[in-house]
C-alpha atoms as a PDB file:
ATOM      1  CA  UNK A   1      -4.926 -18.098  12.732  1.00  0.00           C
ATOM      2  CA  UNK A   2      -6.410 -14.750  10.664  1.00  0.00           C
ATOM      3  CA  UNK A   3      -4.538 -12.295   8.691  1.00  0.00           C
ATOM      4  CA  UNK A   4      -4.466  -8.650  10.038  1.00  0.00           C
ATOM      5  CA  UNK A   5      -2.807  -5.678   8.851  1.00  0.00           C
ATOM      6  CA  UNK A   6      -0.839  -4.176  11.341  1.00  0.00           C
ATOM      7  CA  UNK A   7      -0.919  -0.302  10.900  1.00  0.00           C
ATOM      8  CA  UNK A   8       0.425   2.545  12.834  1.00  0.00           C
ATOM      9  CA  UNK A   9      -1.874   5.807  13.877  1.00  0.00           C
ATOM     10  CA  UNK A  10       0.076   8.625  16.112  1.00  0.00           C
ATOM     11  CA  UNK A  11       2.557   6.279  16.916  1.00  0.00           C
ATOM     12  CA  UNK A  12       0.582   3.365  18.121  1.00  0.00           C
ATOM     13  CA  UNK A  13      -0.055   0.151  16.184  1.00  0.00           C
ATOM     14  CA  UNK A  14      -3.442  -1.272  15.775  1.00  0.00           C
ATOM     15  CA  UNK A  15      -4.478  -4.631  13.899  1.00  0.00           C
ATOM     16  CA  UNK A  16      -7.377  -4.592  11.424  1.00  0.00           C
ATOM     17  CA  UNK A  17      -8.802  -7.462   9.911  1.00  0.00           C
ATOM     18  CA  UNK A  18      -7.388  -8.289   6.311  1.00  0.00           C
ATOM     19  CA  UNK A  19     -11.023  -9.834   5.272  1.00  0.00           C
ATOM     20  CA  UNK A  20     -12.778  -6.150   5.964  1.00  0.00           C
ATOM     21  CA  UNK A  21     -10.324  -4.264   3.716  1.00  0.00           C
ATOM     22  CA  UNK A  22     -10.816  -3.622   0.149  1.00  0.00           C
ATOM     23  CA  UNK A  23      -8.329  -1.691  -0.894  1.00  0.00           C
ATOM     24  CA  UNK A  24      -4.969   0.449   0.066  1.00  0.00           C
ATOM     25  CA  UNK A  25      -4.156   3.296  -1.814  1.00  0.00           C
ATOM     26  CA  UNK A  26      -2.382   7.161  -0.642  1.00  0.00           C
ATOM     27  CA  UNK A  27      -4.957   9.688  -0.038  1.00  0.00           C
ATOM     28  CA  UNK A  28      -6.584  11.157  -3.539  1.00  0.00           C
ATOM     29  CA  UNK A  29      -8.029  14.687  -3.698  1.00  0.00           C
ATOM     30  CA  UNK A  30     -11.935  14.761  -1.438  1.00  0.00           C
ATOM     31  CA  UNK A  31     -14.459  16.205  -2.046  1.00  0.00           C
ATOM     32  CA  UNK A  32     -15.718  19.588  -0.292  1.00  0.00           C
ATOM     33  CA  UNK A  33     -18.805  18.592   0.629  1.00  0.00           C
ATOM     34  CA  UNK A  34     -20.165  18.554   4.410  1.00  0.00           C
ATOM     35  CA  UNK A  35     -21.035  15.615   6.288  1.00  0.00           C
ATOM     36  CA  UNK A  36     -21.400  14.276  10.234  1.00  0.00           C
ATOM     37  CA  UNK A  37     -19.413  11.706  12.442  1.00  0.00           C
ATOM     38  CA  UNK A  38     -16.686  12.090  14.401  1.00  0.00           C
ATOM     39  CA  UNK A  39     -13.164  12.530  12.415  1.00  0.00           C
ATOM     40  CA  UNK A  40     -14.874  13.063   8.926  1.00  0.00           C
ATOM     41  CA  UNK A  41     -12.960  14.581   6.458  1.00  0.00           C
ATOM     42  CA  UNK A  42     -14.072  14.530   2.604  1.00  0.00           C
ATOM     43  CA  UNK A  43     -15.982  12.523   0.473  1.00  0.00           C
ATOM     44  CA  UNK A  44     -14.529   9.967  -2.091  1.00  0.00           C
ATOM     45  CA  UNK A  45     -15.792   9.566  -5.670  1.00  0.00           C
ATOM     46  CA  UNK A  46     -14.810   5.674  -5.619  1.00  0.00           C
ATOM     47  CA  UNK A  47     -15.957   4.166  -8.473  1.00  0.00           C
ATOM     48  CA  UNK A  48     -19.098   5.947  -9.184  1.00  0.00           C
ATOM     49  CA  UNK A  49     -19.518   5.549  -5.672  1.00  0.00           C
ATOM     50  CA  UNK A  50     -19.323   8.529  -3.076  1.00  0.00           C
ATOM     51  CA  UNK A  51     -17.779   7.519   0.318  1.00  0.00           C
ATOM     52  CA  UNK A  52     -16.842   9.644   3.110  1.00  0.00           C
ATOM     53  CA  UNK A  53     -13.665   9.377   4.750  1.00  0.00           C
ATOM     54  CA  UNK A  54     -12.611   9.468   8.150  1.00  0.00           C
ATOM     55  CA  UNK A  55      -9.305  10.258   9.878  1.00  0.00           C
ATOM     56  CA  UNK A  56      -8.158   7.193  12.611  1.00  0.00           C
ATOM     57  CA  UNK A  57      -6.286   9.353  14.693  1.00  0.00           C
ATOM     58  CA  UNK A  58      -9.251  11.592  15.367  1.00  0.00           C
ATOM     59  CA  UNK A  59     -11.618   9.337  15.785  1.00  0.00           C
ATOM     60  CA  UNK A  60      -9.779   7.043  17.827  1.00  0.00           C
ATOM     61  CA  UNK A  61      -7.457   9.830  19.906  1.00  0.00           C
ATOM     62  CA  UNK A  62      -9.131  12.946  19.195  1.00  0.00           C
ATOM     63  CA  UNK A  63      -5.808  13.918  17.784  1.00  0.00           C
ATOM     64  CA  UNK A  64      -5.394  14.794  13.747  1.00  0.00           C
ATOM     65  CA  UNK A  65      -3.501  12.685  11.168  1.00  0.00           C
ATOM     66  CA  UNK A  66      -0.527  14.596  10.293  1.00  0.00           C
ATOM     67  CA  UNK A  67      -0.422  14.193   6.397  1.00  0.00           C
ATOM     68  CA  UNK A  68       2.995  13.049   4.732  1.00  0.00           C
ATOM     69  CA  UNK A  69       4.003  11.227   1.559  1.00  0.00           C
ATOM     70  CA  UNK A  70       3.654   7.849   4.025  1.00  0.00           C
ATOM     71  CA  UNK A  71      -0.007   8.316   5.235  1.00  0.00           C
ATOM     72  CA  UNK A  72      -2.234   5.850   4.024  1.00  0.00           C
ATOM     73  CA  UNK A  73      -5.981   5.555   3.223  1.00  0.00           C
ATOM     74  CA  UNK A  74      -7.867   2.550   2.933  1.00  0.00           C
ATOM     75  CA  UNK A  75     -11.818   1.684   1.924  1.00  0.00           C
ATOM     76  CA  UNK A  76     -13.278  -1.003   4.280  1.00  0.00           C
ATOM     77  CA  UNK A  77     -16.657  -2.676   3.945  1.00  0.00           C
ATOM     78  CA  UNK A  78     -18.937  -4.412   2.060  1.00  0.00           C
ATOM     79  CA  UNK A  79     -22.690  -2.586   1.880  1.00  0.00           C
ATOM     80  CA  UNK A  80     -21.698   1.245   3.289  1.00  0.00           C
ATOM     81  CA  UNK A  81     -17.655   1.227   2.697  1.00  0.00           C
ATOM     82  CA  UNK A  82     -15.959   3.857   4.034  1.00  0.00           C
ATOM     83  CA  UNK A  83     -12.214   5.372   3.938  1.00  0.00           C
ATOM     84  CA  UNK A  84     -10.055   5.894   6.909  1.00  0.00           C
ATOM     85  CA  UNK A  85      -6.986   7.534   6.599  1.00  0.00           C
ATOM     86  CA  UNK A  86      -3.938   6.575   9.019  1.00  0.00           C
ATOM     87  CA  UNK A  87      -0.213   7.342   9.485  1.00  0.00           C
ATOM     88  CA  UNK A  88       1.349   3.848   7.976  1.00  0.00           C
ATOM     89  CA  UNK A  89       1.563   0.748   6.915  1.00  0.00           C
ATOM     90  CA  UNK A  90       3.717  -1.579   9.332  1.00  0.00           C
ATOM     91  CA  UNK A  91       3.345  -4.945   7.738  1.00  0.00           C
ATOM     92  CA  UNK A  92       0.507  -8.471   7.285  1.00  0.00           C
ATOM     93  CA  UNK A  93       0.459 -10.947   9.983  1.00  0.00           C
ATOM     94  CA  UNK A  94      -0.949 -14.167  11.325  1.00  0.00           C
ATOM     95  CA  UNK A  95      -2.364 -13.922  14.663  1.00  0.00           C
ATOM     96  CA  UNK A  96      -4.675 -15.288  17.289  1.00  0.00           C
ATOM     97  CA  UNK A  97      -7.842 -12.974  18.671  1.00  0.00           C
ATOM     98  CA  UNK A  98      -8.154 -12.469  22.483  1.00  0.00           C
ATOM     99  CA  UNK A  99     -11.088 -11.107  24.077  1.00  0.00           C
ATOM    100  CA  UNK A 100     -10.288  -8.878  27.207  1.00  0.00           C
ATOM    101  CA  UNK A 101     -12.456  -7.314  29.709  1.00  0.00           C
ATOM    102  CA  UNK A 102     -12.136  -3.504  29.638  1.00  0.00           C
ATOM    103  CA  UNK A 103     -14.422  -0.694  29.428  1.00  0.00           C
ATOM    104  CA  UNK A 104     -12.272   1.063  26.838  1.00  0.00           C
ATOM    105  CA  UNK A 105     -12.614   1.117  23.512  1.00  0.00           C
ATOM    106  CA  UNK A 106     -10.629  -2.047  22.466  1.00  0.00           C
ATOM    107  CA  UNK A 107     -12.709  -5.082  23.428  1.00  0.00           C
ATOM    108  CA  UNK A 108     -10.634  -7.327  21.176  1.00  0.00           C
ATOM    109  CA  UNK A 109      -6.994  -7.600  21.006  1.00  0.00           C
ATOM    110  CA  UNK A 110      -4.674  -9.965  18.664  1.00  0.00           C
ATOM    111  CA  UNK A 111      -1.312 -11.702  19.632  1.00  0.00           C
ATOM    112  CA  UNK A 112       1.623 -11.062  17.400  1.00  0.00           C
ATOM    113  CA  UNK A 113       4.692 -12.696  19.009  1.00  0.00           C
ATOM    114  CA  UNK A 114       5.361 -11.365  22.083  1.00  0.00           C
ATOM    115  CA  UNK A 115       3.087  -8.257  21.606  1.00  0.00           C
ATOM    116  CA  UNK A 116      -0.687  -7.882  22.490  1.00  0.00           C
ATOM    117  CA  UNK A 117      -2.092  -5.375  19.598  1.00  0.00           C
ATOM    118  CA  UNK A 118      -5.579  -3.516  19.867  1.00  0.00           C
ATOM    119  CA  UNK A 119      -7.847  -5.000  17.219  1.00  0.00           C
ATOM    120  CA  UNK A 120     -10.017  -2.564  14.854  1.00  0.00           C
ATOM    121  CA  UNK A 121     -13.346  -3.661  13.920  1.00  0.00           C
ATOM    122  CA  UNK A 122     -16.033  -1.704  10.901  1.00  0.00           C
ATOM    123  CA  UNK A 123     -18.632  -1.958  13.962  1.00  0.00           C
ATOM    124  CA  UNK A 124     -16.737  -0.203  16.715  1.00  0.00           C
ATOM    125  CA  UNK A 125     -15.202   2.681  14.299  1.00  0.00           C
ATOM    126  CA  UNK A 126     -18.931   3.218  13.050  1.00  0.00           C
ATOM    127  CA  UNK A 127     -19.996   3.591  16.294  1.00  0.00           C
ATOM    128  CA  UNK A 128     -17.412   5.801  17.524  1.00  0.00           C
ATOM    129  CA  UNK A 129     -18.143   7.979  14.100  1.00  0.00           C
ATOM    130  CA  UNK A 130     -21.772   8.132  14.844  1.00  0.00           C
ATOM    131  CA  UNK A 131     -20.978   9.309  18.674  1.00  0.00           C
ATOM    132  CA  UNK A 132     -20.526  13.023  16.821  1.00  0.00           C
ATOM    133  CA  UNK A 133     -23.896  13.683  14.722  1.00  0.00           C
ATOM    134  CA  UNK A 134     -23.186  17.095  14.113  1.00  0.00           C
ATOM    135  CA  UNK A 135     -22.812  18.461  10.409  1.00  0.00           C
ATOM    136  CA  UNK A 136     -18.978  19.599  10.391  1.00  0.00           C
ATOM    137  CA  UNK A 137     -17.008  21.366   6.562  1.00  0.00           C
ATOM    138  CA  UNK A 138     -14.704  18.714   5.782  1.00  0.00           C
ATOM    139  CA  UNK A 139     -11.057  19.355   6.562  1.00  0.00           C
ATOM    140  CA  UNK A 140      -9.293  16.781   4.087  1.00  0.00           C
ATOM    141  CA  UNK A 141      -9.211  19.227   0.978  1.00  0.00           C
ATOM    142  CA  UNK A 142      -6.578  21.188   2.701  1.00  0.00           C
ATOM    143  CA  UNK A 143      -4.918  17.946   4.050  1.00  0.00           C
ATOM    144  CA  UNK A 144      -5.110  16.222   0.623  1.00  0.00           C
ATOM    145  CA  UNK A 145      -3.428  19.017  -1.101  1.00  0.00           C
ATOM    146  CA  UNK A 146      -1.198  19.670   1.393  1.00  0.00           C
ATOM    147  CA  UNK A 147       0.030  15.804   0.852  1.00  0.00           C
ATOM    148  CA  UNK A 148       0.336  16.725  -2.850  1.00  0.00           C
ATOM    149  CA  UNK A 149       2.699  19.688  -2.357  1.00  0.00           C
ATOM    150  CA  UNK A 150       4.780  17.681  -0.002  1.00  0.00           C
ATOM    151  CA  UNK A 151       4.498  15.028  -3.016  1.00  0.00           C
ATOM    152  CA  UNK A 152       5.897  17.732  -5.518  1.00  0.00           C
ATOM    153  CA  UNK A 153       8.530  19.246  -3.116  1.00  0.00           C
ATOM    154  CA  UNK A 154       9.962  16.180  -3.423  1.00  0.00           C
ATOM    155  CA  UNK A 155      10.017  15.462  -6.867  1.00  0.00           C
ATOM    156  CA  UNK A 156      11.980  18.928  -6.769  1.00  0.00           C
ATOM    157  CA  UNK A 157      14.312  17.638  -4.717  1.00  0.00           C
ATOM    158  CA  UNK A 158      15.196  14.415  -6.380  1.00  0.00           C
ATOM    159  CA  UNK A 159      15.868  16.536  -9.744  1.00  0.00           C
ATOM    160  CA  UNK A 160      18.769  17.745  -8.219  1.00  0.00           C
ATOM    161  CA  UNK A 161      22.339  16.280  -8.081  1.00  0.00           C
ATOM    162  CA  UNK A 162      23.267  13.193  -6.571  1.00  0.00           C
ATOM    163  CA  UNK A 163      25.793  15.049  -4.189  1.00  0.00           C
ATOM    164  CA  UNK A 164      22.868  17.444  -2.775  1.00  0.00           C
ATOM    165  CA  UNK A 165      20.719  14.518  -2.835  1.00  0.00           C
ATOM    166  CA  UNK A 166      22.911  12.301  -0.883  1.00  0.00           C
ATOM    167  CA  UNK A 167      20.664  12.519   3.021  1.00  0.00           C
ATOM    168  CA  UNK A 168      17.460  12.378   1.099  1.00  0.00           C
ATOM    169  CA  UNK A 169      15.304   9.055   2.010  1.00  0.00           C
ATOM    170  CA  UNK A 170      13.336   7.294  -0.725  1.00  0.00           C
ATOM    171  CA  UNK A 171      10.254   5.298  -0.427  1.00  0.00           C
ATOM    172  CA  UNK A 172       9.637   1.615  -1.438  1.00  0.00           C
ATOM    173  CA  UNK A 173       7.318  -0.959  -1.135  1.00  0.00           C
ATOM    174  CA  UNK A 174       8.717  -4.489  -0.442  1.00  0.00           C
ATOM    175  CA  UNK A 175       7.344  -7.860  -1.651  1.00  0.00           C
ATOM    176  CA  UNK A 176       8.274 -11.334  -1.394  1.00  0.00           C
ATOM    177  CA  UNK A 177       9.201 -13.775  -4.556  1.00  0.00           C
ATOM    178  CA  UNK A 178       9.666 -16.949  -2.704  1.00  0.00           C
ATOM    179  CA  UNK A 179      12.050 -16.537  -0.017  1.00  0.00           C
ATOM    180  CA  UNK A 180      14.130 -13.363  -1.349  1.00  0.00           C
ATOM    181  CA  UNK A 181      12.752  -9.336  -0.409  1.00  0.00           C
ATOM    182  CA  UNK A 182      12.458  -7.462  -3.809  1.00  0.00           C
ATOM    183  CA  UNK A 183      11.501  -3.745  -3.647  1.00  0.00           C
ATOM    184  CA  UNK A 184      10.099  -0.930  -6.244  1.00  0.00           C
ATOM    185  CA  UNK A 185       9.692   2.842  -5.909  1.00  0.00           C
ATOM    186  CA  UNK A 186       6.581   3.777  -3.667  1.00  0.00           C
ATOM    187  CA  UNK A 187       5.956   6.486  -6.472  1.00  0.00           C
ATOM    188  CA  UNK A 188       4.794   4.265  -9.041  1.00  0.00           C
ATOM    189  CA  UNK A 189       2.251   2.195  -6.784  1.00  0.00           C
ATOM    190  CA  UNK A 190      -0.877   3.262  -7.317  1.00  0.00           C
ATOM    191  CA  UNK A 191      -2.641   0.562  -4.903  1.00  0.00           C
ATOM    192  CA  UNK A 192      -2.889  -3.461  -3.471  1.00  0.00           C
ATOM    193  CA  UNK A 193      -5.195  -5.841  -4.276  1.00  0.00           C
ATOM    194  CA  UNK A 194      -6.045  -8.698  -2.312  1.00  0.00           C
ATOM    195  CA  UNK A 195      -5.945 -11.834  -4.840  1.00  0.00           C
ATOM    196  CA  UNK A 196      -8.965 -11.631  -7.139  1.00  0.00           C
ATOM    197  CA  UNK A 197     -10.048 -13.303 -10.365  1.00  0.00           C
ATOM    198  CA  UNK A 198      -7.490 -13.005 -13.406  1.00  0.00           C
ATOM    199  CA  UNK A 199      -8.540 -13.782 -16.400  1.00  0.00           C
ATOM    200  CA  UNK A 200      -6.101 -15.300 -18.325  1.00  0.00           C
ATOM    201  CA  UNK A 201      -5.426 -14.657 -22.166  1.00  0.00           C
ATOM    202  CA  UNK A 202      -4.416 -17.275 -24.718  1.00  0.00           C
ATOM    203  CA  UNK A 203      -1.463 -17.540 -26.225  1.00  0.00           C
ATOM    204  CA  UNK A 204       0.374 -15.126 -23.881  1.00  0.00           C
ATOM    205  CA  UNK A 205       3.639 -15.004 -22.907  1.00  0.00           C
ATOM    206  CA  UNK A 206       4.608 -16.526 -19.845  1.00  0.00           C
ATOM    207  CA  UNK A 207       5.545 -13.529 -18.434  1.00  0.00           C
ATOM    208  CA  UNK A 208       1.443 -12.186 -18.593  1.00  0.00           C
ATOM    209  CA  UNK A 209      -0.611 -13.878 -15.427  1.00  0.00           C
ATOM    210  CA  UNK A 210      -3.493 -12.232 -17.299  1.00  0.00           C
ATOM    211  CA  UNK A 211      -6.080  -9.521 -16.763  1.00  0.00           C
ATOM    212  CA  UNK A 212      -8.176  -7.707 -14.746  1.00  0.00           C
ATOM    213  CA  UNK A 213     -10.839  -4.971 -15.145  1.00  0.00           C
ATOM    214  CA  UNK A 214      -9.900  -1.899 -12.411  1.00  0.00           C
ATOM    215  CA  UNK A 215     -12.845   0.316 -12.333  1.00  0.00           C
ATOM    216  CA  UNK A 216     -14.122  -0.370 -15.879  1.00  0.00           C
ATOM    217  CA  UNK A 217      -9.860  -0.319 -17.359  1.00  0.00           C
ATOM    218  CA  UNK A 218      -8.686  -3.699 -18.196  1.00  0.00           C
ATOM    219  CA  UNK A 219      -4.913  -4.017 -16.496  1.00  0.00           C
ATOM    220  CA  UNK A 220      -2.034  -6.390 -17.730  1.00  0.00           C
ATOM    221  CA  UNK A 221      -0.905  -8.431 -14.827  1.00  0.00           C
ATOM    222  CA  UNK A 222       2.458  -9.523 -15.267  1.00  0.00           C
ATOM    223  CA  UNK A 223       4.376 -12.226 -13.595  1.00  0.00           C
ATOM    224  CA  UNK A 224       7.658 -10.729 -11.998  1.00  0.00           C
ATOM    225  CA  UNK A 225       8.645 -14.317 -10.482  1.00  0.00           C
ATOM    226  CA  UNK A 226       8.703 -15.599 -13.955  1.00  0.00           C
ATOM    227  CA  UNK A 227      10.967 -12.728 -15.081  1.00  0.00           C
ATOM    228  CA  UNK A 228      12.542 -12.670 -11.850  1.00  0.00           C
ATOM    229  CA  UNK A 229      13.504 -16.494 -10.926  1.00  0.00           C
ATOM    230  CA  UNK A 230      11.938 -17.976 -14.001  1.00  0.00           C
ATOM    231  CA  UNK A 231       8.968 -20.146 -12.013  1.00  0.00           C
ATOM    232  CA  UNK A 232       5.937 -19.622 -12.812  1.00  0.00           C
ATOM    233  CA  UNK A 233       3.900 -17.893  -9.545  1.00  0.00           C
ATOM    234  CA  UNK A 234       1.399 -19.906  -7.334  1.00  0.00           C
ATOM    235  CA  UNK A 235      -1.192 -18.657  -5.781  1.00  0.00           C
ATOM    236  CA  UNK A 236      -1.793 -18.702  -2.273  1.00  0.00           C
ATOM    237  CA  UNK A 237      -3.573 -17.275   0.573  1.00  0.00           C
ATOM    238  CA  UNK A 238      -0.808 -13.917   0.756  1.00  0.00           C
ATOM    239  CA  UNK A 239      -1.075 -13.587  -2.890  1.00  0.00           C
ATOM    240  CA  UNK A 240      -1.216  -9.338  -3.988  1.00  0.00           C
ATOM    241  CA  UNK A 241      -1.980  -7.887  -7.186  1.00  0.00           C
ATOM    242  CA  UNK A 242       0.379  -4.336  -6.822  1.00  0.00           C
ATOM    243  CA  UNK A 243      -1.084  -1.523  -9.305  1.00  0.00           C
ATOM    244  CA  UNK A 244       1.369   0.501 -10.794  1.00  0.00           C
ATOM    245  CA  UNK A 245       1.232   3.841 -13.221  1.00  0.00           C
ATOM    246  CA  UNK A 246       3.849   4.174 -15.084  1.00  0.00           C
ATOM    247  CA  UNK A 247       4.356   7.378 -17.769  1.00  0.00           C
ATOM    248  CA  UNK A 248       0.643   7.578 -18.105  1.00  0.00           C
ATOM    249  CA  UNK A 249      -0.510   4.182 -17.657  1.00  0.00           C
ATOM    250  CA  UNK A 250      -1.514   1.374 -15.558  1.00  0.00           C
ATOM    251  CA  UNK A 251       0.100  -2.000 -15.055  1.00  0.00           C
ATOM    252  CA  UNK A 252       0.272  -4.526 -12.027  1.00  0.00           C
ATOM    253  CA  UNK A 253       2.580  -7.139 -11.270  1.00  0.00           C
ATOM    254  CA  UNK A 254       1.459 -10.428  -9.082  1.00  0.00           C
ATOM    255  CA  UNK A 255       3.907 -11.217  -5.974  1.00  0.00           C
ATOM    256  CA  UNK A 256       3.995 -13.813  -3.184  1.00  0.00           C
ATOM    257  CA  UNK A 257       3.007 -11.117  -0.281  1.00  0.00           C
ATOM    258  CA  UNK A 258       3.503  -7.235   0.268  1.00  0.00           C
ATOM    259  CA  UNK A 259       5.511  -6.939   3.169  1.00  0.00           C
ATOM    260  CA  UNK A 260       5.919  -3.219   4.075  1.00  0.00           C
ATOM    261  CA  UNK A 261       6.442   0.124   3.092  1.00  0.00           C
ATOM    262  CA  UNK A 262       9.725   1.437   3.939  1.00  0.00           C
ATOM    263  CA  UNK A 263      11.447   4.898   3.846  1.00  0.00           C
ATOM    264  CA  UNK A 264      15.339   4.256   3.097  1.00  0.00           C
ATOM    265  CA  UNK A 265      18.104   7.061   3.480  1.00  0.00           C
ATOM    266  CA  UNK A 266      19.933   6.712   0.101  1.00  0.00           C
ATOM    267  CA  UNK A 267      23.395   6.392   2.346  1.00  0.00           C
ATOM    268  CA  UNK A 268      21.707   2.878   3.488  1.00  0.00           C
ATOM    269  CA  UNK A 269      21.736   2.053  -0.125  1.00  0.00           C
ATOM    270  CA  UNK A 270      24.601   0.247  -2.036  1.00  0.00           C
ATOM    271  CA  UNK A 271      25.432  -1.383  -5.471  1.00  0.00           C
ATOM    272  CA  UNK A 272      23.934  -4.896  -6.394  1.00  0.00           C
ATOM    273  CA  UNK A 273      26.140  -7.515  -5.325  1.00  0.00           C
ATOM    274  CA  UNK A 274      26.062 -11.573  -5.728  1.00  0.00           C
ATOM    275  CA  UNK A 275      23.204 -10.919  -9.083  1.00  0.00           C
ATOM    276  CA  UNK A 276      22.536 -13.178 -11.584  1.00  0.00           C
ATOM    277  CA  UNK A 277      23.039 -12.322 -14.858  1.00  0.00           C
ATOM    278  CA  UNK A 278      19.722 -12.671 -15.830  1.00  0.00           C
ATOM    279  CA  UNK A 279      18.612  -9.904 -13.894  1.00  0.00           C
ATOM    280  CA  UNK A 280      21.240  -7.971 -12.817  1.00  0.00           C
ATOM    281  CA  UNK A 281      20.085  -5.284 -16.244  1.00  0.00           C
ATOM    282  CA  UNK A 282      17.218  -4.290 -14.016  1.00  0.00           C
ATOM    283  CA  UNK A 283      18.586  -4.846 -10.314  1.00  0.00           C
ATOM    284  CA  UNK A 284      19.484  -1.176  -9.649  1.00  0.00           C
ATOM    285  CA  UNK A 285      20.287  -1.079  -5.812  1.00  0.00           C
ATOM    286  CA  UNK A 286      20.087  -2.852  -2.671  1.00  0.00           C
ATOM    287  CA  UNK A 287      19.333  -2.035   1.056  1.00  0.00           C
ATOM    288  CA  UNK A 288      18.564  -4.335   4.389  1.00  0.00           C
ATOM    289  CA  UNK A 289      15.571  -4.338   6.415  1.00  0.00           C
ATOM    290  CA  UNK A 290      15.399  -6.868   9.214  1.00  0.00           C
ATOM    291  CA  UNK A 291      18.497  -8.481   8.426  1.00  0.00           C
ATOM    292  CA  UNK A 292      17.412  -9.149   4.935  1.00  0.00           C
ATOM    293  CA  UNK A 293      19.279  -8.186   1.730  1.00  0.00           C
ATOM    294  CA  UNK A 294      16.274  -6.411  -0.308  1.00  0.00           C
ATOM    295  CA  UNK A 295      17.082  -6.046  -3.930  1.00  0.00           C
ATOM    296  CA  UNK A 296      15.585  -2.712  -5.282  1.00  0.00           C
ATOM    297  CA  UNK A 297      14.089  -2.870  -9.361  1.00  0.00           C
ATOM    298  CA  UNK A 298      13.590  -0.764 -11.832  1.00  0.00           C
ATOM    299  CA  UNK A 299      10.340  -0.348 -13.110  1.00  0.00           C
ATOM    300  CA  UNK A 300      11.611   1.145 -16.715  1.00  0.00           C
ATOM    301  CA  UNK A 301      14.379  -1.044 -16.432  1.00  0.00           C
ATOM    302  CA  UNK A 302      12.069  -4.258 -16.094  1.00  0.00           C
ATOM    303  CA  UNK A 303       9.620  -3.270 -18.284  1.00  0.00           C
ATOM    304  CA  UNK A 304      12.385  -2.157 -20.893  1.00  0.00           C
ATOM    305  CA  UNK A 305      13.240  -6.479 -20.818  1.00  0.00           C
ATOM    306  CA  UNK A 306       9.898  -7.523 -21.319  1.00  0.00           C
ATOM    307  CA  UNK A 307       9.004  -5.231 -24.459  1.00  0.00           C
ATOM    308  CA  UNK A 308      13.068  -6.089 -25.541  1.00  0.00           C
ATOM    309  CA  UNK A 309      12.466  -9.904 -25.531  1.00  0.00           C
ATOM    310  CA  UNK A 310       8.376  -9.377 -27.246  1.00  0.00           C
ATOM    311  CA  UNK A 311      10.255  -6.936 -30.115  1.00  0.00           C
ATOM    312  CA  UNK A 312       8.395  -4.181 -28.908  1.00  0.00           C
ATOM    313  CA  UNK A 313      10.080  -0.553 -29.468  1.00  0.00           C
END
């Protein structure tokens, strides 16, 4: 069995192989600068590095990504990475690979449950972008900024009352500590990181996994089981590192699996219920999804505990 992310483009879901992803992030301001291949949209200063980036939809569908504060981009490959922007996250799963005979573009499909999912690989999306070798202006600038007003419109709109707020849906990304659902603001992630090397730092509280260098910026990673359930976290095979920015700066938190993004109507949302003590101070709200009772945190809230209990103002 191999782990694929399931992910949705103009309303279809496709599979792509957890192993060729690097990272998952929202889409950043590109670059103006022109480039070829089919569905190419801006180049990406990542990390020193400049990478073009590519829109799914279009290359797949010959149909455009329609931007929102849900699309997604994500850098695949190892030698010449690239980013490919899509509508969504749907969630990480275990499958098996079938092979099927078709002269379409999908030669490989994957089994999830009952449903047979078209399986993306770097080698036929390269090939599809190469199909167009003409040198096209890159459209993302306008897309990127347009996903930035959306971004700002809503800030607006959360500024206002909770009675004209009432309809409006909030994002959050939901992550597993054991066998409960916890959930933060989508606002505050800045990416996902498949398990990597932590270093760890002596005499730290239990609460600090350790660090890890981000682009040349050494990040605190703290434990959120420990602070959460009071075990310590293992590491297995489903194991994220979630970045977060919070007024200015970065930390990440280590959790058992990411298990989707969601958008929540806050009418769906109620009051904490059956909490612990222990961390009921920074257990805010809760919502279901699948039948499961999701409790919601507060970043400032939980952060607020950990500098309380270290003395820090």
């Amino acid at each position: 069995m191999n782990e694929y992310l399931l992910l949705e483009s103009r309303n279809k879901y496709l599979a792509m192989p957890f192993e060729e992803i690097k990272e998952i992030t929202h889409i950043p301001l590109l670059q103006d600068t022109p480039y070829h291949g089919k569905g190419y949209i801006g180049m990406l200063n990542f990390r020193g590095e400049s990478l073009p980036v590519y829109d799914l939809a279009k290359i797949l569908f010959d149909e455009d990504t329609e931007i929102s504060l849900l699309t997604k981009m994500m850098i695949v490959g190892s030698d010449s990475k690239i980013g490919i922007i899509f509508d969504d996250l749907v969630e990480n799963v275990r499958a098996e690979k079938i092979f099927v005979r078709d002269e379409g573009v999908f030669k490989e499909m994957v089994v999830v449950g009952e449903r047979i999912i078209p399986c993306l690989n770097l080698e036929l999306i390269k090939s599809l972008i190469s199909s167009d070798k003409s040198t096209r202006k890159p459209r993302a600038i306008e897309a990127s900024k347009k996903y930035y007003s959306i971004f700002h419109r809503r800030l607006s709109q959360f500024a206002k009352s909770e009675e004209e707020t009432f309809s409006l849906r909030c994002s959050y990304l939901i992550f597993r500590l054991n066998k409960e659902f916890c959930a933060i603001e989508a606002s505050y992630v800045e990416e996902i990181l498949k398990m990597q090397h932590v270093a760890k730092v002596p005499t730290a509280p239990k609460h600090i996994f350790g660090i890890i260098s981000i682009r040349g910026n050494i990040v605190t990673v703290f434990d959120i089981k420990y602070s959460y359930l009071g075990e310590l976290t293992s590491i297995e095979e489903d194991s994220k590192i979630i970045v977060l920015r919070l007024n200015g700066k970065r930390a990440a938190l280590l959790v058992d699996s990411v298990v989707d993004f969601v958008s929540v109507e806050n009418r769906e949302k109620h009051n904490p219920t059956l909490i612990s003590s222990d961390v009921a101070e920074f257990i805010v709200e809760q919502f279901e999804f699948h039948e499961e009772l999701v409790n919601v945190i507060s970043i400032e809230k939980f952060f607020s505990k950990i500098y309380k209990e270290e003395g820090v103002a």
